[in-house]
PDB file of N, CA and C in Angstrom:
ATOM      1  N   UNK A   1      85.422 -81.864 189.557  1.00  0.00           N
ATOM      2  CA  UNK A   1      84.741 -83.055 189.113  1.00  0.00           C
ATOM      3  C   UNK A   1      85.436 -84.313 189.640  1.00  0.00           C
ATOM      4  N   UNK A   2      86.896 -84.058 189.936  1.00  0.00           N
ATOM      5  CA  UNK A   2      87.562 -85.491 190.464  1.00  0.00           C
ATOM      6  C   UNK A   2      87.433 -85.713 191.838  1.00  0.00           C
ATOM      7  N   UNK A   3      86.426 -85.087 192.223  1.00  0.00           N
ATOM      8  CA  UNK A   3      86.194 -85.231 194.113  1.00  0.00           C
ATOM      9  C   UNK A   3      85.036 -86.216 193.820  1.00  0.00           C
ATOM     10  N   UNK A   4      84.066 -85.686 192.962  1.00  0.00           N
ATOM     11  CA  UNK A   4      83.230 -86.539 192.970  1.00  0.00           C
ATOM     12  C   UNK A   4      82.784 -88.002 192.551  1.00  0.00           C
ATOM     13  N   UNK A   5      84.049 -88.360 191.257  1.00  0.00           N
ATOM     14  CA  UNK A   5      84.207 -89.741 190.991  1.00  0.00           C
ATOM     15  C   UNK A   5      85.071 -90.171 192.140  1.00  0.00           C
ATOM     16  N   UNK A   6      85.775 -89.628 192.772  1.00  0.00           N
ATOM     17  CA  UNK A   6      86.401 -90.452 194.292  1.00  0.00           C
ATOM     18  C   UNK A   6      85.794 -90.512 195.045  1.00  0.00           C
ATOM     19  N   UNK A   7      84.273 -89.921 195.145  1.00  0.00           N
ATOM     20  CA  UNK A   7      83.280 -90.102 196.366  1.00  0.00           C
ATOM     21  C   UNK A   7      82.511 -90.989 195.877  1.00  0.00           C
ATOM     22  N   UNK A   8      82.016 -91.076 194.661  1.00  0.00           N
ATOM     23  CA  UNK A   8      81.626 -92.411 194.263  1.00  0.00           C
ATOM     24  C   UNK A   8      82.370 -93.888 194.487  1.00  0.00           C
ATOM     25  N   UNK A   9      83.766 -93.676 194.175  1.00  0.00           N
ATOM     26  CA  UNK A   9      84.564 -95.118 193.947  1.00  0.00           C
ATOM     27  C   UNK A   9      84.597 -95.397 195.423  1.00  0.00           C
ATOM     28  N   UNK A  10      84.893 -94.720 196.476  1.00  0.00           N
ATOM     29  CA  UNK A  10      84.650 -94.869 198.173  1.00  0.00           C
ATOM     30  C   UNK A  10      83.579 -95.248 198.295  1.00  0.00           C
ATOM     31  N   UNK A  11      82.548 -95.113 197.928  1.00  0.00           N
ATOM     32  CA  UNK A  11      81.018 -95.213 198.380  1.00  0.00           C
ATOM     33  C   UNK A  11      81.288 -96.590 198.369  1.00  0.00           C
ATOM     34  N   UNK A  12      80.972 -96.785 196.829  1.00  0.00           N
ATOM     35  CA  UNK A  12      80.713 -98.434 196.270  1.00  0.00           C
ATOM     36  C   UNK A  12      81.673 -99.207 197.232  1.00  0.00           C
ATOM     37  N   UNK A  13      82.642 -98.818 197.522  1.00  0.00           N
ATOM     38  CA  UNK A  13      83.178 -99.917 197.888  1.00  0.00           C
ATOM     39  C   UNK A  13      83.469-100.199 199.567  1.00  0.00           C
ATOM     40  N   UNK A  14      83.037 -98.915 200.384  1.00  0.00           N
ATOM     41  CA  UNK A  14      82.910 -98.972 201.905  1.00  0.00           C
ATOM     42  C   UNK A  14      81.304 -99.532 201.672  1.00  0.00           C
ATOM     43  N   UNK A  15      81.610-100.495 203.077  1.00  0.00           N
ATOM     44  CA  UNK A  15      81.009-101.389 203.507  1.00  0.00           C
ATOM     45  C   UNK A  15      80.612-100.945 204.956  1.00  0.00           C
ATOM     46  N   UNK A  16      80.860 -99.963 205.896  1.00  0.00           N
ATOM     47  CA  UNK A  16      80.148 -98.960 206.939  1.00  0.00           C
ATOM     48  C   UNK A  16      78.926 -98.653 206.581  1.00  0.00           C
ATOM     49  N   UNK A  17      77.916 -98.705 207.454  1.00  0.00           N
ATOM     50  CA  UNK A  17      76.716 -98.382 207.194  1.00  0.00           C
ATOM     51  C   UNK A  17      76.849 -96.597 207.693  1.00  0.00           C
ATOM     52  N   UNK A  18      77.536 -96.223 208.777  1.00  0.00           N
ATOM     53  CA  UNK A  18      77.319 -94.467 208.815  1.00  0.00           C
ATOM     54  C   UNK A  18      78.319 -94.116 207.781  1.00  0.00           C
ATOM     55  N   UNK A  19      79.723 -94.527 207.729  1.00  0.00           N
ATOM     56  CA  UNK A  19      79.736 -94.255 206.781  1.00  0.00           C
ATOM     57  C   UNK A  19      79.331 -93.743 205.131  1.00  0.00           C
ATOM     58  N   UNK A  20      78.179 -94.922 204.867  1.00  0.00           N
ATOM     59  CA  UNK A  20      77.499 -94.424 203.791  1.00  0.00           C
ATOM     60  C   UNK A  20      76.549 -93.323 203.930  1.00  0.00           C
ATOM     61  N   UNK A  21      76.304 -93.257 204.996  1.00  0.00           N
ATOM     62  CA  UNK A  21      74.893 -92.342 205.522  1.00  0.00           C
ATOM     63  C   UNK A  21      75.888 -91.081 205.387  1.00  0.00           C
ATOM     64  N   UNK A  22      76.919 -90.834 205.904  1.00  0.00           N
ATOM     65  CA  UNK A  22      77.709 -89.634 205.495  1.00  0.00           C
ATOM     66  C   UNK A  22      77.386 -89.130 204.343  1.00  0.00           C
ATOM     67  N   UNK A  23      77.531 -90.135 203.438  1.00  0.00           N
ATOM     68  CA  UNK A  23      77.997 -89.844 202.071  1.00  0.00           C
ATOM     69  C   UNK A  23      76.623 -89.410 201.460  1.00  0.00           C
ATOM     70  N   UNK A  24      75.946 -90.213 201.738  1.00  0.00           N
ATOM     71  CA  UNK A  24      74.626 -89.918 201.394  1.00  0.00           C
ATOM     72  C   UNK A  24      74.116 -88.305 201.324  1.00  0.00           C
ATOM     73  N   UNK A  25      74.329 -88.275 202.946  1.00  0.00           N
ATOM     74  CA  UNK A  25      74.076 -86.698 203.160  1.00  0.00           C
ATOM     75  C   UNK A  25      74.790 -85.772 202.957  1.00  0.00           C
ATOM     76  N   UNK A  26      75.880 -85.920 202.174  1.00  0.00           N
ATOM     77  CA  UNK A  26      77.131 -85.350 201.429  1.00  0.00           C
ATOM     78  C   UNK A  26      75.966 -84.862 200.064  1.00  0.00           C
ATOM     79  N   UNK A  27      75.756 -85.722 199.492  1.00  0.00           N
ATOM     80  CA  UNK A  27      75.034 -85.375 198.101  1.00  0.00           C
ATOM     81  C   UNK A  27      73.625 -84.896 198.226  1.00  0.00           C
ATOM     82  N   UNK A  28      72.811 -84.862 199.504  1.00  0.00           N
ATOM     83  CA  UNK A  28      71.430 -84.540 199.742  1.00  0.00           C
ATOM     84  C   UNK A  28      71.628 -82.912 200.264  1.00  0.00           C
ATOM     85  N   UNK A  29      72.775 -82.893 200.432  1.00  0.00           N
ATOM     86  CA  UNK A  29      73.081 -81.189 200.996  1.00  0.00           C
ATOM     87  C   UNK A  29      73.796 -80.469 200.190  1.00  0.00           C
ATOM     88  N   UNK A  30      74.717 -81.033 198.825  1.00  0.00           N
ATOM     89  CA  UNK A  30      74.611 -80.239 198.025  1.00  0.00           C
ATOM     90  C   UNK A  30      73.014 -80.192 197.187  1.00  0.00           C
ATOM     91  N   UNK A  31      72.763 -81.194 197.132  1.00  0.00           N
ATOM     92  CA  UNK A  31      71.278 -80.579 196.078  1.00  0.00           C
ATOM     93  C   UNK A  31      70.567 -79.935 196.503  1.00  0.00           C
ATOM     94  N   UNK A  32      70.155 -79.964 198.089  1.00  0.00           N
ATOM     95  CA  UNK A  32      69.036 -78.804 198.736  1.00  0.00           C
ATOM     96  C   UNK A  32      69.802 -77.356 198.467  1.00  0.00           C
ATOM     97  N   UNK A  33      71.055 -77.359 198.725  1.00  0.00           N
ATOM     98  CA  UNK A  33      71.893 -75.870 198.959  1.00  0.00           C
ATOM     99  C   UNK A  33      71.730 -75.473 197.421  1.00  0.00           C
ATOM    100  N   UNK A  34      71.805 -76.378 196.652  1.00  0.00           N
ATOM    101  CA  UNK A  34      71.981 -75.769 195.161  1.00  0.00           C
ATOM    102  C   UNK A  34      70.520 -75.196 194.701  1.00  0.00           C
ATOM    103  N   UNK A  35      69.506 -75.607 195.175  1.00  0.00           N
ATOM    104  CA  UNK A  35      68.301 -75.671 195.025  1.00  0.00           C
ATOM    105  C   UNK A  35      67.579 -74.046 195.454  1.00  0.00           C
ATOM    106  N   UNK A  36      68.046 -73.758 196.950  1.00  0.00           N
ATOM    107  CA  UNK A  36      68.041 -73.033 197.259  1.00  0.00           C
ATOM    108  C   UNK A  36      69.005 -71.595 196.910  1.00  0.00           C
ATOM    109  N   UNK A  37      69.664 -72.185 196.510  1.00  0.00           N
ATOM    110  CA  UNK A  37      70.443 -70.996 195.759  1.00  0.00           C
ATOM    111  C   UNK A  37      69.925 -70.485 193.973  1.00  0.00           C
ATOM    112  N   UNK A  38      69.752 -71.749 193.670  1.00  0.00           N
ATOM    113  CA  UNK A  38      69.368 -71.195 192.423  1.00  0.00           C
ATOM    114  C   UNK A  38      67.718 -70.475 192.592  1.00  0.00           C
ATOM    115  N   UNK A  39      67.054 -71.277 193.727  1.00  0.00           N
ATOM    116  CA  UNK A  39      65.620 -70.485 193.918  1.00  0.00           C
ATOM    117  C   UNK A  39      65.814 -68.899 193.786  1.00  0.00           C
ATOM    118  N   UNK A  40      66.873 -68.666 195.144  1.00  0.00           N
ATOM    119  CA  UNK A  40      67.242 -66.730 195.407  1.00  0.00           C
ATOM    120  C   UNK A  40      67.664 -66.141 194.305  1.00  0.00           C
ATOM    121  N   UNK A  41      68.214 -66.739 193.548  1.00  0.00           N
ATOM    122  CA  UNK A  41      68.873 -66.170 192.079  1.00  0.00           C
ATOM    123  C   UNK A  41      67.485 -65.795 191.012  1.00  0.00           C
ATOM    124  N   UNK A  42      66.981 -66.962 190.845  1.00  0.00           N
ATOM    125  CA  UNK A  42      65.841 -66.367 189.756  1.00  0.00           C
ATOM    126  C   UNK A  42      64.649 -65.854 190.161  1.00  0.00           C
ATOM    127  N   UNK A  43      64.376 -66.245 191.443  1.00  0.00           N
ATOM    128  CA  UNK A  43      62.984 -65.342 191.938  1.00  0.00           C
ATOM    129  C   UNK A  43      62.997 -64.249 193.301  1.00  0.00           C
ATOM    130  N   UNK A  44      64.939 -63.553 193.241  1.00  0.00           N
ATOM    131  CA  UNK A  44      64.948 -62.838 193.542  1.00  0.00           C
ATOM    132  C   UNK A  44      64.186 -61.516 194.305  1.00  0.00           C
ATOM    133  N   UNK A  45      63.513 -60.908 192.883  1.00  0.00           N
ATOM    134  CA  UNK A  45      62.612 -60.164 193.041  1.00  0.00           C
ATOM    135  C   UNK A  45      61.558 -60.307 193.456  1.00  0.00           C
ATOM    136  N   UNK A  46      60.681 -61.154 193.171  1.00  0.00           N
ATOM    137  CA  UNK A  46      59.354 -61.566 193.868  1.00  0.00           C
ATOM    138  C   UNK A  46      59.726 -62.172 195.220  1.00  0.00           C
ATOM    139  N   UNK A  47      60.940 -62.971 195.957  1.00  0.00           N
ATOM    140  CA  UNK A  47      60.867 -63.581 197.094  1.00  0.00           C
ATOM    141  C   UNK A  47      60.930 -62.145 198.288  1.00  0.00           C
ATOM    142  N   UNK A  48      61.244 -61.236 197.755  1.00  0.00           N
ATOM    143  CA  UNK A  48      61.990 -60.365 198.419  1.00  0.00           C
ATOM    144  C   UNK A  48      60.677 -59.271 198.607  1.00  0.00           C
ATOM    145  N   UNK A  49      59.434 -59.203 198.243  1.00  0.00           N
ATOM    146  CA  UNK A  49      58.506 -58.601 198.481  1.00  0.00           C
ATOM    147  C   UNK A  49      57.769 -59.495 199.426  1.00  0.00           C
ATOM    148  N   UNK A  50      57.881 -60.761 199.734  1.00  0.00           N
ATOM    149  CA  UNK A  50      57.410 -61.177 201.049  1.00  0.00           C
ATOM    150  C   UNK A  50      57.637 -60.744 202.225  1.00  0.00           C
ATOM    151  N   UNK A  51      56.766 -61.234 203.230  1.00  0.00           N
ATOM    152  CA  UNK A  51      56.486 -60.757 204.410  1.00  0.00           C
ATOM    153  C   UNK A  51      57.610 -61.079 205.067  1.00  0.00           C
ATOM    154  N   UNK A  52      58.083 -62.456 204.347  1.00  0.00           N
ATOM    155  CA  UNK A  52      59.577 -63.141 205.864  1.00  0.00           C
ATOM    156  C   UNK A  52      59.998 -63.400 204.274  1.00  0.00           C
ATOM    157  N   UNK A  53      61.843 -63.061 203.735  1.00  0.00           N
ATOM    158  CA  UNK A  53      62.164 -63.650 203.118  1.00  0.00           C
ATOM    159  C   UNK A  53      63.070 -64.654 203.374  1.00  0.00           C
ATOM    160  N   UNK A  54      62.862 -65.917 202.886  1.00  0.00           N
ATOM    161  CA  UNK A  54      63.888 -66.933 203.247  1.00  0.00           C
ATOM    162  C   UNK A  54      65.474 -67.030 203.313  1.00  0.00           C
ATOM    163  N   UNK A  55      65.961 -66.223 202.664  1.00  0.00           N
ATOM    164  CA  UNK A  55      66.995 -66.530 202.435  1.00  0.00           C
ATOM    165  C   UNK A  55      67.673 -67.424 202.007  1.00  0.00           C
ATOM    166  N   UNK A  56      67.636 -67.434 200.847  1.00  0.00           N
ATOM    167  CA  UNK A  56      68.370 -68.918 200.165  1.00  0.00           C
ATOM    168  C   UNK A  56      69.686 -68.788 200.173  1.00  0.00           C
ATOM    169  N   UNK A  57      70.175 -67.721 199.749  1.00  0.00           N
ATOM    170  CA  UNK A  57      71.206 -67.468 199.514  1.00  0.00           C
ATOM    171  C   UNK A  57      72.164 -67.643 200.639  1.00  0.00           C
ATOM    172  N   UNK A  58      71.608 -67.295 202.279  1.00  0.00           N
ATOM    173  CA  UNK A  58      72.402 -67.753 203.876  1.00  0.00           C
ATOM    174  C   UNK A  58      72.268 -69.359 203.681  1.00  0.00           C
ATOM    175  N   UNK A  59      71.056 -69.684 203.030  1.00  0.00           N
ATOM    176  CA  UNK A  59      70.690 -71.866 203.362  1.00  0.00           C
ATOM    177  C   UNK A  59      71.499 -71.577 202.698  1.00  0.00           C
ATOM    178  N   UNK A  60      72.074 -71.393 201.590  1.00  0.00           N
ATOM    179  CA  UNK A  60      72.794 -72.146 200.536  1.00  0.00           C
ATOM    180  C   UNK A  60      74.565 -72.439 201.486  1.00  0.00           C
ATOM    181  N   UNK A  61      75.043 -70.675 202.280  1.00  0.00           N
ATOM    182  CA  UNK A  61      76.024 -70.883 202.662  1.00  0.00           C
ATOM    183  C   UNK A  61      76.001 -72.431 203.682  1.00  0.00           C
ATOM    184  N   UNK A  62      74.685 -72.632 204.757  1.00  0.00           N
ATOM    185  CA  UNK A  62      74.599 -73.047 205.959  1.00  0.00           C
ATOM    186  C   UNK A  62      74.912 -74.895 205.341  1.00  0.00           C
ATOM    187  N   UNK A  63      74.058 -74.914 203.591  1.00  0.00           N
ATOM    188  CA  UNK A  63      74.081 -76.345 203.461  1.00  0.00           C
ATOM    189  C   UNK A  63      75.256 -76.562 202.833  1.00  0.00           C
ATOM    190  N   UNK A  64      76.164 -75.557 202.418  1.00  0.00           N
ATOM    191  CA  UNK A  64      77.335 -75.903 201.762  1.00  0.00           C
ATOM    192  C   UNK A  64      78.439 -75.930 202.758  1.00  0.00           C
ATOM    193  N   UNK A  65      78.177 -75.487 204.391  1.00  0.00           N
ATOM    194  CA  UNK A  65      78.894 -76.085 205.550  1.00  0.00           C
ATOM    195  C   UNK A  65      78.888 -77.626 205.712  1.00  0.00           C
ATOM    196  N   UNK A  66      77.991 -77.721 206.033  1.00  0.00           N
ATOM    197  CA  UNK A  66      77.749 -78.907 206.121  1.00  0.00           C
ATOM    198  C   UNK A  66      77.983 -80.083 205.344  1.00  0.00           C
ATOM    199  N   UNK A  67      77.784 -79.390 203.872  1.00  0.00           N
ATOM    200  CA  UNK A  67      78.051 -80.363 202.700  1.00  0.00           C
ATOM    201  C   UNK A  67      79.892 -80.477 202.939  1.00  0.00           C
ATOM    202  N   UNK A  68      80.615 -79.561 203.089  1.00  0.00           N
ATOM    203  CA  UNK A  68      82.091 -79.773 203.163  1.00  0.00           C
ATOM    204  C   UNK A  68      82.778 -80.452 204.626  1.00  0.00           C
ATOM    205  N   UNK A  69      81.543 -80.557 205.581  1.00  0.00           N
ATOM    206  CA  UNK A  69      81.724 -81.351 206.879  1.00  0.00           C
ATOM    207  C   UNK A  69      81.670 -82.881 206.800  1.00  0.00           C
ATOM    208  N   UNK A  70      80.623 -83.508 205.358  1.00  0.00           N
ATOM    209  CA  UNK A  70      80.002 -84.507 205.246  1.00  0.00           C
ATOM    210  C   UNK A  70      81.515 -85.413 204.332  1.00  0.00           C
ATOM    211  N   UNK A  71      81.401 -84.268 203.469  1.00  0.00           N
ATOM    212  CA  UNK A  71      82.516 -84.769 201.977  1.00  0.00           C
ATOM    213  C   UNK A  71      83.938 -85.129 203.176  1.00  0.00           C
ATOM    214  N   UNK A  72      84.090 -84.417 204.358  1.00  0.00           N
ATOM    215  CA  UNK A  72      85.674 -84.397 205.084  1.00  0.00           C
ATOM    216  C   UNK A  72      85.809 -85.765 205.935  1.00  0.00           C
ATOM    217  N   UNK A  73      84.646 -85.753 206.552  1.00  0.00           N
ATOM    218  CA  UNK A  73      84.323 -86.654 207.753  1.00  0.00           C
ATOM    219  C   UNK A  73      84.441 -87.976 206.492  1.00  0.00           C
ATOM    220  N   UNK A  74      84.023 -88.138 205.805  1.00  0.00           N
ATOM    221  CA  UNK A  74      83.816 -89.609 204.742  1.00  0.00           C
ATOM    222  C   UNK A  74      85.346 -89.559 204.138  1.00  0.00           C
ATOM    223  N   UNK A  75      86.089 -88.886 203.494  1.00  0.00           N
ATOM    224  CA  UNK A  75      87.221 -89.348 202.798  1.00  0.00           C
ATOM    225  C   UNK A  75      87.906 -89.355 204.234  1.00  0.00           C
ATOM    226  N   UNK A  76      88.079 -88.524 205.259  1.00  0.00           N
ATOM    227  CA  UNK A  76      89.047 -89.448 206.188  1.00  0.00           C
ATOM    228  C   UNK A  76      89.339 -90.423 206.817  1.00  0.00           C
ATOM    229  N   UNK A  77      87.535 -90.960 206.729  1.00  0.00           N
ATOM    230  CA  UNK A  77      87.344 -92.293 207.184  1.00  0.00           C
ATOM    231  C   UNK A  77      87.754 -93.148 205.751  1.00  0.00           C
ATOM    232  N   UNK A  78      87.996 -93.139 204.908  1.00  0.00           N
ATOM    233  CA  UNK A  78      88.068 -94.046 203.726  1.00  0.00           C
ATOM    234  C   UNK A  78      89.615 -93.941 203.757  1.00  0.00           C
ATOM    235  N   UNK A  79      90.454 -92.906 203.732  1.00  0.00           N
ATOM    236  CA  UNK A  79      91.611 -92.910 203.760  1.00  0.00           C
ATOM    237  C   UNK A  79      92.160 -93.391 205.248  1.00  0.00           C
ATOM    238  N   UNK A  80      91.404 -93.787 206.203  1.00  0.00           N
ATOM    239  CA  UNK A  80      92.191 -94.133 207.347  1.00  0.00           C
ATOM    240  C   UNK A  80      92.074 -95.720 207.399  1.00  0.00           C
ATOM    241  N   UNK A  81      90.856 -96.024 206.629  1.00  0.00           N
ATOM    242  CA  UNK A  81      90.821 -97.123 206.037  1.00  0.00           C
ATOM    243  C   UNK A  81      91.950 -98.188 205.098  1.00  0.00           C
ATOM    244  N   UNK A  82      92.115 -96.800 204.394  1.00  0.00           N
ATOM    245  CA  UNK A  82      92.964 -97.620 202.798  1.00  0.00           C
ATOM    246  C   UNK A  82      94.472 -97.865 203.673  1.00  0.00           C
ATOM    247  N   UNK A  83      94.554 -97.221 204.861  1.00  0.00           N
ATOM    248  CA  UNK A  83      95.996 -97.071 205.494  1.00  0.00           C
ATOM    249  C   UNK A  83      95.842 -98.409 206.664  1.00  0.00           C
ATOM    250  N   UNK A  84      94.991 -99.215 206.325  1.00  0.00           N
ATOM    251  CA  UNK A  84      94.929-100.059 207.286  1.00  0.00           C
ATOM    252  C   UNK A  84      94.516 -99.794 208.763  1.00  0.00           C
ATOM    253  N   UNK A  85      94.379 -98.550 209.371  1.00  0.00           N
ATOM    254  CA  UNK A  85      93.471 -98.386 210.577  1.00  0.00           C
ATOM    255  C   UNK A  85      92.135 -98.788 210.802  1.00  0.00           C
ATOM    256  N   UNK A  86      91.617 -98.876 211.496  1.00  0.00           N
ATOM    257  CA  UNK A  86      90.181 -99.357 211.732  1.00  0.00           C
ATOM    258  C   UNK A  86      88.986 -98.031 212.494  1.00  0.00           C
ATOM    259  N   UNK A  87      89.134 -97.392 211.802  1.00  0.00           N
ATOM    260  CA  UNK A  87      88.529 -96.090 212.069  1.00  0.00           C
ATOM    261  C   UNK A  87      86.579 -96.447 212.809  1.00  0.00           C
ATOM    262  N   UNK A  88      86.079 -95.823 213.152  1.00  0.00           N
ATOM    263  CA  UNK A  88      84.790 -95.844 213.622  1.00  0.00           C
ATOM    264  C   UNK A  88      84.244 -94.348 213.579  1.00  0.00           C
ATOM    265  N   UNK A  89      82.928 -94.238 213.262  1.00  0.00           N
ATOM    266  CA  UNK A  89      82.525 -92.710 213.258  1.00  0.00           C
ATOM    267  C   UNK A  89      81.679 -92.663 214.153  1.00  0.00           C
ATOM    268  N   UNK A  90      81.590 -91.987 215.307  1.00  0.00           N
ATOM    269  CA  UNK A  90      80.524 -91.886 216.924  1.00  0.00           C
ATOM    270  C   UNK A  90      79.960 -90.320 216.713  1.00  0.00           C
ATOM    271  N   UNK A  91      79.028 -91.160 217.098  1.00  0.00           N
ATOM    272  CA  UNK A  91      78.152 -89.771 217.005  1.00  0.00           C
ATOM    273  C   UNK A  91      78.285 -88.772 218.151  1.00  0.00           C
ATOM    274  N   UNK A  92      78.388 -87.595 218.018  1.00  0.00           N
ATOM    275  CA  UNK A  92      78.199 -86.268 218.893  1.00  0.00           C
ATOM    276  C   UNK A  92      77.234 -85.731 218.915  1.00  0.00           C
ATOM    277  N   UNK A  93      76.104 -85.617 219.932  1.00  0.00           N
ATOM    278  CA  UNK A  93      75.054 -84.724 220.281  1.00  0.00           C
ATOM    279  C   UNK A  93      73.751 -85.051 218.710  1.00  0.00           C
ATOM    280  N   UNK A  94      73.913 -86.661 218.560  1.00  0.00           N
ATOM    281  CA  UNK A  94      72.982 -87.412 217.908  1.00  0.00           C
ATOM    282  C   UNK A  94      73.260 -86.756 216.267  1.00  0.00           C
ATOM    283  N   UNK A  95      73.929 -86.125 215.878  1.00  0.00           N
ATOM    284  CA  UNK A  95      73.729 -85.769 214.445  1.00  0.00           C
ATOM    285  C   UNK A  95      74.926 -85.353 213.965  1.00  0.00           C
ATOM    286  N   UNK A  96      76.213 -84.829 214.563  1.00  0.00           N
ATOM    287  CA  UNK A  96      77.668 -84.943 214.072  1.00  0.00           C
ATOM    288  C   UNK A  96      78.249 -86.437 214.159  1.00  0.00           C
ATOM    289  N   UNK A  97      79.034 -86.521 213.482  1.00  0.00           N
ATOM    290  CA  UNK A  97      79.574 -87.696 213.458  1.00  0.00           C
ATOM    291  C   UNK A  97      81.512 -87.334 213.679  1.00  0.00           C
ATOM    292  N   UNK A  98      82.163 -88.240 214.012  1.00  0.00           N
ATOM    293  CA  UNK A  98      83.505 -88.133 214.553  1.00  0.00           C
ATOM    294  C   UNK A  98      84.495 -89.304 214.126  1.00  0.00           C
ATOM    295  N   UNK A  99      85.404 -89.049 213.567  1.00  0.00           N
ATOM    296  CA  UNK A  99      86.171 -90.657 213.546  1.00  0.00           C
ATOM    297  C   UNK A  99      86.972 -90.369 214.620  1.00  0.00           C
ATOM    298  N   UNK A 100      86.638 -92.088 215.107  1.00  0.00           N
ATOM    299  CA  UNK A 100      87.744 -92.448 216.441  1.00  0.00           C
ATOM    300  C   UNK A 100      88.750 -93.678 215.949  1.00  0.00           C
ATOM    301  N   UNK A 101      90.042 -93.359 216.059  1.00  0.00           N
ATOM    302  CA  UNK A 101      91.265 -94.211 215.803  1.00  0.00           C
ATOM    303  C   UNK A 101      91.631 -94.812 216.606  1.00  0.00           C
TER     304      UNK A 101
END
């Protein structure tokens, strides 16, 4: 629970626009992954007599990558921040993001 009042108190107070967009998609990829996980859990049985089953349970691993890529990439930029560097996040192949020191 104390990751997430420190991802809040960073939010509010970085002033980066990708930055926030990180963060953003920090919390939009745990709720889809959770979503999808709790889907595979209770409708188990019925998803699993379909023709293609989705797999929630692989999304859940794929968005909880990502969700721990989003949460890493944002506190290092906030902590490279609080240390007085001037960090920048550049994008890689239009949808990773990178801090450059």
């Amino acid at each position: 629970m104390y990751q997430y009042s420190r991802m809040y108190k960073y939010y509010i107070h970085t002033e980066d626009a990708a930055a926030k967009r990180i963060a953003k998609w920090y919390v939009a990829t745990i709720l889809v992954g959770s979503v999808c996980w709790f889907c595979d859990r209770v409708f188990c049985e019925r998803v699993s007599r379909w023709p293609v089953n989705p797999q929630g349970h692989a999304l859940w691993h794929c968005f909880m990558g990502f969700n721990s890529y989003c949460a890493n990439t944002f506190l290092m930029f906030c902590r490279a921040q609080k240390r007085g560097w001037s960090p920048k996040l550049l994008e890689t192949m239009m949808i990773l993001r990178r801090i450059d020191f």
